[in-house]
Protein backbone atom coordinates (compact mmCIF):
# COMPACT_ATOMS: atom_id res chain seq x y z
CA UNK A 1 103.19 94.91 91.47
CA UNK A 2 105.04 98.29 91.10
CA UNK A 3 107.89 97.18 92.51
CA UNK A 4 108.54 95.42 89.20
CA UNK A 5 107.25 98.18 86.86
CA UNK A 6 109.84 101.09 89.39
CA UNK A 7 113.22 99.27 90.50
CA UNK A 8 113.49 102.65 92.65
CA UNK A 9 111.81 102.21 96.09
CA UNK A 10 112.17 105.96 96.83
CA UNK A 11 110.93 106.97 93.61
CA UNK A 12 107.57 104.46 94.73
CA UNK A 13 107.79 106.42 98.11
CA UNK A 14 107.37 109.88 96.81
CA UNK A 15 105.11 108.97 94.35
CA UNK A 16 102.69 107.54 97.43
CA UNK A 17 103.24 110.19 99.53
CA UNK A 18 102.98 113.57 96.86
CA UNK A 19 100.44 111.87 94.42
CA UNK A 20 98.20 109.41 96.41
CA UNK A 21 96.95 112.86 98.44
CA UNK A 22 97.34 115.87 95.95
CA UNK A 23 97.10 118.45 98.69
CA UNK A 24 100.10 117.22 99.92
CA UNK A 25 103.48 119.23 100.60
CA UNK A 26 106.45 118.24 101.88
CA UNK A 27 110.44 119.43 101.46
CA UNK A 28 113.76 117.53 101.04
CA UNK A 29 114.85 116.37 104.77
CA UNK A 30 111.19 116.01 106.30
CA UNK A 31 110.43 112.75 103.13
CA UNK A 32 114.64 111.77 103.94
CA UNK A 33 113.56 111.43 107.44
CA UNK A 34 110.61 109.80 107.01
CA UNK A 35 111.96 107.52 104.32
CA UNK A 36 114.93 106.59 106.22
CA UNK A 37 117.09 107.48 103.20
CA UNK A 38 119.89 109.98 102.44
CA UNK A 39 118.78 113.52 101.53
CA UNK A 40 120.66 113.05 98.37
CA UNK A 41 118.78 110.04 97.07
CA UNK A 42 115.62 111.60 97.82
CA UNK A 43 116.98 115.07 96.09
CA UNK A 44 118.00 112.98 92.94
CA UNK A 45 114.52 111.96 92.89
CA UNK A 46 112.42 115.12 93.53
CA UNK A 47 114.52 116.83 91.03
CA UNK A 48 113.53 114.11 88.42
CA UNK A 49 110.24 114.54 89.09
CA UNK A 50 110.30 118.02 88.93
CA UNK A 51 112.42 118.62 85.66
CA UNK A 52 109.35 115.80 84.51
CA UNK A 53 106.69 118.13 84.79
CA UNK A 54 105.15 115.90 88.17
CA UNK A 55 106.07 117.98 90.71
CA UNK A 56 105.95 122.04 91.22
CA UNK A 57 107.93 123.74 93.73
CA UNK A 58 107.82 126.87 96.07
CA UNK A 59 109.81 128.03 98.86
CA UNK A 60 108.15 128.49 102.52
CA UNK A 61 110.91 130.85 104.22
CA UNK A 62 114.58 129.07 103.37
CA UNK A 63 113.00 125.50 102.66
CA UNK A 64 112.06 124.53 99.21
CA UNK A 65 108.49 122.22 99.56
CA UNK A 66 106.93 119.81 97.01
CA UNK A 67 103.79 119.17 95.34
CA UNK A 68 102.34 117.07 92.85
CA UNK A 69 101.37 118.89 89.59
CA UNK A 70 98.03 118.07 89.52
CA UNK A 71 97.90 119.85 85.84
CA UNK A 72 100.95 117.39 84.43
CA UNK A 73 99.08 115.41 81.35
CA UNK A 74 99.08 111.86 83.22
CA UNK A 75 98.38 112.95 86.52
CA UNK A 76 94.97 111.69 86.66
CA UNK A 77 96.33 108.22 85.42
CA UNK A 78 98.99 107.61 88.15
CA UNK A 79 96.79 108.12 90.83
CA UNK A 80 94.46 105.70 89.23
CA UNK A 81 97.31 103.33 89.57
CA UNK A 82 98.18 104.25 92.92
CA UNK A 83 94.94 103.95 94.28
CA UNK A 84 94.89 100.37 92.77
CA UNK A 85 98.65 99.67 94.17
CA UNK A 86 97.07 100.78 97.96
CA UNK A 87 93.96 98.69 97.68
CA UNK A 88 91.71 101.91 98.10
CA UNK A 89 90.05 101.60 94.37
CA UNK A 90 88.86 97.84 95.09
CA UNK A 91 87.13 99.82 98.39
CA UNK A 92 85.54 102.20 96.38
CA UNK A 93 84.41 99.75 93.94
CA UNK A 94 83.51 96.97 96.23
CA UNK A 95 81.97 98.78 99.26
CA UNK A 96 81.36 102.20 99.03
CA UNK A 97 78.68 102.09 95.44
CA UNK A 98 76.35 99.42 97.40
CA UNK A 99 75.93 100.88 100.47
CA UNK A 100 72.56 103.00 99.83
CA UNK A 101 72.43 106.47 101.84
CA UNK A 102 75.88 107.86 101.29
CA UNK A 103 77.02 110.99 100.85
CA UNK A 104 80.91 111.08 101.17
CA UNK A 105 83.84 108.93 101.90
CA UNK A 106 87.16 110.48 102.85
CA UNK A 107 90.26 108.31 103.62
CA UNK A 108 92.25 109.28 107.19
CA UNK A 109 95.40 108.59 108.78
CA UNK A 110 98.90 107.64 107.01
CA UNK A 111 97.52 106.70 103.79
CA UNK A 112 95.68 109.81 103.03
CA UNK A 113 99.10 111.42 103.79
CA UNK A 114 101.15 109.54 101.46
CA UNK A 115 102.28 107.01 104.20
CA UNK A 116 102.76 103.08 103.95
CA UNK A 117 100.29 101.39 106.10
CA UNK A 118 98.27 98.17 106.37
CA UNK A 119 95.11 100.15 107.85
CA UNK A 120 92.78 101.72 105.94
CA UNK A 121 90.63 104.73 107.89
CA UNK A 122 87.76 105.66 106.58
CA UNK A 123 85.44 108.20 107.45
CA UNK A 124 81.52 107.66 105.89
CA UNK A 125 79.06 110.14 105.66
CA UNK A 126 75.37 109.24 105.70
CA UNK A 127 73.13 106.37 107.05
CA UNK A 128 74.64 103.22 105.35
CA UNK A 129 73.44 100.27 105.86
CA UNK A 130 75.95 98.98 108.90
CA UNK A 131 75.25 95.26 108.43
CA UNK A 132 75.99 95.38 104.58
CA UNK A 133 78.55 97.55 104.95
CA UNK A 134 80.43 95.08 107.48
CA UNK A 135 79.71 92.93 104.93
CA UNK A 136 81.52 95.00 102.21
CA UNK A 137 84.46 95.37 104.46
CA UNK A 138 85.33 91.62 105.06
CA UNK A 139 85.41 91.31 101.25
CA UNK A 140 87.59 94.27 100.77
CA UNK A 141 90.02 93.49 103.32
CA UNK A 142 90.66 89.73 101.83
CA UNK A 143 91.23 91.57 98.63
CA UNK A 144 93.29 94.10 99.74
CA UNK A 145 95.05 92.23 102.59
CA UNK A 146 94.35 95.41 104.42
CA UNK A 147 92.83 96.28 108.02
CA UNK A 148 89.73 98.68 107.20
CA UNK A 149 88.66 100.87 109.93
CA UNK A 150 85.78 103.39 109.95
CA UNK A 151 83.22 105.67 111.28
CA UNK A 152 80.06 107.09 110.45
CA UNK A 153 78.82 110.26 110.76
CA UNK A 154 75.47 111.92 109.53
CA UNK A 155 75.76 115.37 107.23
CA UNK A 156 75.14 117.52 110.06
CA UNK A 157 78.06 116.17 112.01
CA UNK A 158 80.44 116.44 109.07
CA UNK A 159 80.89 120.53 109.65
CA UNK A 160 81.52 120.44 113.12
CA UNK A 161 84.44 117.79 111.73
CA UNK A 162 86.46 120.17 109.24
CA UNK A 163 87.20 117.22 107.36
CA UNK A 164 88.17 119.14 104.29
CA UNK A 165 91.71 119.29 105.71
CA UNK A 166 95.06 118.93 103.99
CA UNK A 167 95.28 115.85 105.77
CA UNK A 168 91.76 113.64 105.01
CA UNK A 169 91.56 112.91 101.41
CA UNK A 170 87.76 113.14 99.59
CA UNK A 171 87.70 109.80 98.04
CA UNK A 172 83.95 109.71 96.40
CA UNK A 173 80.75 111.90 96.79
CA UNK A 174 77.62 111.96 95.25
């Protein structure tokens, strides 16, 4: 579906990976290297970005490190779309408003970083309902053709967590 809206894969890739997760840094070889792709392709792209408005910049010692510009005017809209390309809106919208005592949902692992991957981790806090909720989860994963892992934890159990990391992304709360 993107593919045919953005010929450039990269540009798809850094998009994922800087706006999916806003919290998200990275610099120029560590997304070449984890693309798989020249530093100048990936350059050519972060400067675009950046000249756009998208992105914001600062340098940590002699390496310049990337952000998404969660002020530029249409943020808010491609992450909508992003969150749609992933598969993680139809979650939120299929499992996560119908599961009674919930508190938060925060998304784990490579996707909450930015990452391509065909699991979804999620980490639930409150007292769902665990037989709707594996329910919920069949449905989402033939509509998102995605594996969906999770756990549960109760409130209390959520501060001795620290999941309000760079790395674990808040997707809903109450």
């Amino acid at each position: 579906m993107l593919e045919a809206l953005i010929s450039s894969k990269t540009r798809i890739k850094l998009l994922l990976r800087l706006f999916l997760n806003p919290g998200t840094k990275a610099y120029l070889r560590g997304l070449a290297d984890e693309f798989g792709e020249s530093t100048n392709s990936v350059r050519l792209e972060l400067n675009r970005f950046e000249d756009a408005g998208m992105l914001s910049s600062d340098y940590v010692g002699n390496k310049r490190v990337f952000k998404a510009n969660v002020r530029y005017p249409l943020f808010g809209e491609i992450r909508k779309i992003l969150l749609k390309y992933t598969g993680l809106q139809e979650i939120i919208d299929e499992v996560i408003e119908h599961l009674g005592d919930l508190n938060k949902v925060y998304l784990t692992g490579d996707l909450a970083l930015g990452k391509q991957s065909d699991v979804i981790s999620l980490v639930l806090i409150g007292s769902p309902d665990k037989h709707y909720l594996i329910h919920l989860i069949s449905k989402a994963e033939k509509l998102t053709s995605k594996k969906i892992q999770y756990l549960i934890y109760s409130q209390a159990e959520e501060r001795a967590l620290n999941l309000d990391k760079e790395q674990n992304l808040l997707l809903w709360h109450e």
